[in-house]
C-alpha atoms as a PDB file:
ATOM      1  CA  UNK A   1       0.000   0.000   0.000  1.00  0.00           C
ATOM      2  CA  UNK A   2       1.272   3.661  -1.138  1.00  0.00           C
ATOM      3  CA  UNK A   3       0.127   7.222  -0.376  1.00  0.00           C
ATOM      4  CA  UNK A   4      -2.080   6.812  -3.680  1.00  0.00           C
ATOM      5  CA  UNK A   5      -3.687   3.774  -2.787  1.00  0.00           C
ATOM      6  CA  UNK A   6      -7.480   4.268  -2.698  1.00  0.00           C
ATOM      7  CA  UNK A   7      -7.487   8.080  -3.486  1.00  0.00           C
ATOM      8  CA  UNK A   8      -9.831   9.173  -6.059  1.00  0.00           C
ATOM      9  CA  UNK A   9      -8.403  10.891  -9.401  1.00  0.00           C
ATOM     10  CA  UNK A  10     -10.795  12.030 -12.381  1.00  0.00           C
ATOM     11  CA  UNK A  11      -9.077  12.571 -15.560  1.00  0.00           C
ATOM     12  CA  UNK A  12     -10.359  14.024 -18.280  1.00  0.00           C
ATOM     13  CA  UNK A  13      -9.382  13.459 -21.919  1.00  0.00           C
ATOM     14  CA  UNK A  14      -8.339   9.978 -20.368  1.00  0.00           C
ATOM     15  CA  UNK A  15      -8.765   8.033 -23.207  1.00  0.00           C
ATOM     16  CA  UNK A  16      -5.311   8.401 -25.512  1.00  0.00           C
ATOM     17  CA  UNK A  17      -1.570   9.984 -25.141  1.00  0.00           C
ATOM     18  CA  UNK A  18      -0.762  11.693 -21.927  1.00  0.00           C
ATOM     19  CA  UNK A  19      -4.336  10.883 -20.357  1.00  0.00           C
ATOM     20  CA  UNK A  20      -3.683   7.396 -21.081  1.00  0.00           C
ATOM     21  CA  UNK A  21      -0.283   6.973 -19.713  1.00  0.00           C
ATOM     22  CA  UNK A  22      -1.661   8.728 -16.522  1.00  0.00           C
ATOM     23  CA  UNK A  23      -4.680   6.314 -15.867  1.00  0.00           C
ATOM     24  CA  UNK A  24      -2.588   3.523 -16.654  1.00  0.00           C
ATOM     25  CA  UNK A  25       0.130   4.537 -14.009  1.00  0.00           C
ATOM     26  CA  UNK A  26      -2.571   5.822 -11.550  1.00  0.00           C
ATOM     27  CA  UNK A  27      -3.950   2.879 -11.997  1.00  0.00           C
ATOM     28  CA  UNK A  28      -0.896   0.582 -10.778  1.00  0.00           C
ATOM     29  CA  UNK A  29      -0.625   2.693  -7.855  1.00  0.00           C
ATOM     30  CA  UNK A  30      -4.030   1.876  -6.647  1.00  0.00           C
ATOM     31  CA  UNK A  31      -6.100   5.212  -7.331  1.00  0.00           C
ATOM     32  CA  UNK A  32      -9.806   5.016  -7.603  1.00  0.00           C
ATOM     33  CA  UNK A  33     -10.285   5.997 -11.002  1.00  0.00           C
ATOM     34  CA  UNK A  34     -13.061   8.613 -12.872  1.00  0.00           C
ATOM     35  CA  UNK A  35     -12.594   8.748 -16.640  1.00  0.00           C
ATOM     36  CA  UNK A  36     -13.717  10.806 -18.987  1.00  0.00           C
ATOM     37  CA  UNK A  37     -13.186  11.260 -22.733  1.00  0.00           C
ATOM     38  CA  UNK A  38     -15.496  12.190 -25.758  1.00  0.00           C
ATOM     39  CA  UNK A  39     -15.508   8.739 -27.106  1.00  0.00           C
ATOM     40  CA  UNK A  40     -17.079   6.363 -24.249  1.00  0.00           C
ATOM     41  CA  UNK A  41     -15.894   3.376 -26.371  1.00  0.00           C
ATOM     42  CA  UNK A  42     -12.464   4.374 -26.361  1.00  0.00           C
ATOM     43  CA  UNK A  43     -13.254   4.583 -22.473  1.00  0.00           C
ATOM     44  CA  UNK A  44     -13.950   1.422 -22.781  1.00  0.00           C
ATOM     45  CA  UNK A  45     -11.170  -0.094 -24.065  1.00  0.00           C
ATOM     46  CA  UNK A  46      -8.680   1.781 -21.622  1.00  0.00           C
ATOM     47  CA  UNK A  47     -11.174   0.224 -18.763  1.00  0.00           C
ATOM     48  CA  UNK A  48     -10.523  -3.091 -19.807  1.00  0.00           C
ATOM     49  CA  UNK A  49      -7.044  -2.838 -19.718  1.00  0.00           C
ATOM     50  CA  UNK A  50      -6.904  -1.538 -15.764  1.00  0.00           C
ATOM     51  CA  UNK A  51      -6.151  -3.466 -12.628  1.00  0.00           C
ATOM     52  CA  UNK A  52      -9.372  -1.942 -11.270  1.00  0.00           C
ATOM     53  CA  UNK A  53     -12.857  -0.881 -13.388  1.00  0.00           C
ATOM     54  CA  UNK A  54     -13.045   3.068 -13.512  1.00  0.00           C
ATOM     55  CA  UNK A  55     -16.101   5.023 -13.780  1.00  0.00           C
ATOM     56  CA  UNK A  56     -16.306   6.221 -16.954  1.00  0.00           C
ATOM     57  CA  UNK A  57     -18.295   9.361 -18.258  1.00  0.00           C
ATOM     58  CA  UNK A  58     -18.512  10.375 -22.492  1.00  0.00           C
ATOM     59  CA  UNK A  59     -17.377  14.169 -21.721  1.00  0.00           C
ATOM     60  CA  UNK A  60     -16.505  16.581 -24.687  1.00  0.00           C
ATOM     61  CA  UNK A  61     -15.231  19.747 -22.786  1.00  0.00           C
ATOM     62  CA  UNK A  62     -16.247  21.945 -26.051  1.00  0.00           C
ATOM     63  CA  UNK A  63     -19.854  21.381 -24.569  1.00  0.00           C
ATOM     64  CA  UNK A  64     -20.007  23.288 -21.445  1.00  0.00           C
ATOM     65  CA  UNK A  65     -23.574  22.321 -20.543  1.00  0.00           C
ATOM     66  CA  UNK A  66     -22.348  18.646 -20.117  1.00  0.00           C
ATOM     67  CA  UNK A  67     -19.344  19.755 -18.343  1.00  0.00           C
ATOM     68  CA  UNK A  68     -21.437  20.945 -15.254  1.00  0.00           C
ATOM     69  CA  UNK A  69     -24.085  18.090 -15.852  1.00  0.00           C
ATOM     70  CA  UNK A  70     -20.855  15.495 -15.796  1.00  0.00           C
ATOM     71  CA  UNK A  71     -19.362  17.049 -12.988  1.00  0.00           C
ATOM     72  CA  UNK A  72     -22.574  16.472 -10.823  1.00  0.00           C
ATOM     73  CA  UNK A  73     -23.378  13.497 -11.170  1.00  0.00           C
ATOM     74  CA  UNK A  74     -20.095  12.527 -10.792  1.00  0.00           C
ATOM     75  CA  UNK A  75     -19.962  13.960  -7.326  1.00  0.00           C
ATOM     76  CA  UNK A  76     -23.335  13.050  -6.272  1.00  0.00           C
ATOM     77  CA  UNK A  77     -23.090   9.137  -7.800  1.00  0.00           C
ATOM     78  CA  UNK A  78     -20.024   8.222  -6.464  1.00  0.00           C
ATOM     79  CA  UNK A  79     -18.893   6.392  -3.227  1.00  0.00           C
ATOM     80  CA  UNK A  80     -15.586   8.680  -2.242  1.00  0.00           C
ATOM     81  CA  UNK A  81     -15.607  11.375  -0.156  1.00  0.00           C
ATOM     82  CA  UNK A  82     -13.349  13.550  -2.064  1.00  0.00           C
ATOM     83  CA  UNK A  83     -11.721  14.005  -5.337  1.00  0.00           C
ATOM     84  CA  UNK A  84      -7.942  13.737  -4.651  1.00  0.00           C
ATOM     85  CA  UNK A  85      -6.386  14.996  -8.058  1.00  0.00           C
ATOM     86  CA  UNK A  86      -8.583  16.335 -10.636  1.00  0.00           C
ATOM     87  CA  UNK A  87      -6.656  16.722 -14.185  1.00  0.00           C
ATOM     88  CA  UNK A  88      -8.089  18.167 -17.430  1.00  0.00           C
ATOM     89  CA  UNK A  89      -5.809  17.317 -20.019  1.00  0.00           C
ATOM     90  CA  UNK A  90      -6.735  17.814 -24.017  1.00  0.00           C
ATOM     91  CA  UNK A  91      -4.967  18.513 -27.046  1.00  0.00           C
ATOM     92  CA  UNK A  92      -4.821  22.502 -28.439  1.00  0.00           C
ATOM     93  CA  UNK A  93      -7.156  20.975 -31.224  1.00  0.00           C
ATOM     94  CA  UNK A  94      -9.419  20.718 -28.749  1.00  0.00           C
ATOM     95  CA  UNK A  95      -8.874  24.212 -27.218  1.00  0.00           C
ATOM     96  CA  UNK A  96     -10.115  25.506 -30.943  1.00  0.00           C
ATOM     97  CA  UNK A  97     -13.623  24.768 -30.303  1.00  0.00           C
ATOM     98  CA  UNK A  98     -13.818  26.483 -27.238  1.00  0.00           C
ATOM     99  CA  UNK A  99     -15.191  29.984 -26.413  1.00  0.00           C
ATOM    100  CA  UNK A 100     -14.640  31.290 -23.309  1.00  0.00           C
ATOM    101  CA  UNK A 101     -17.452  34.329 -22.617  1.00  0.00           C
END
């Protein structure tokens, strides 16, 4: 048992590169895992592939309406008392689409 072991960490954009590597290593440290991506089958795939099953949201952070609607349910679905890391990691193709106001 490690300092990670059983803390929650929701990653976002989860599902390929960086993300990936991260829920894969979080993963072998024993994190509790929340996963999001915009493709829920390539959420999927990465869940098979852990030690542990992840919750797994489809999340495209272009579409801030889901964001919040994500975010709660996450937090009110959940059986953890606290989010330990929360990372939001997605390409600058990504950052096109969005429009901050």
């Amino acid at each position: 048992m490690n300092r990670y072991t059983h803390k929650t960490v929701w990653i976002i954009g989860a599902s390929q590169g960086i993300g990936r590597a991260l829920s894969k290593k979080l993963d072998s440290l024993g994190c509790d895992l929340v996963l999001s991506s915009r493709y829920l089958s390539d959420l999927d795939q990465l869940n098979d592939e852990l030690s542990k099953k992840a919750k797994i949201y489809a999340l495209d952070v272009t579409h801030f309406n889901d964001f919040s609607l994500i975010t709660q349910s996450v937090l009110e679905n959940q059986s953890f008392d606290y989010i330990f890391i929360f990372l939001v990691i997605m390409s600058l193709l990504g950052l096109k689409k969005c429009r901050l106001k």
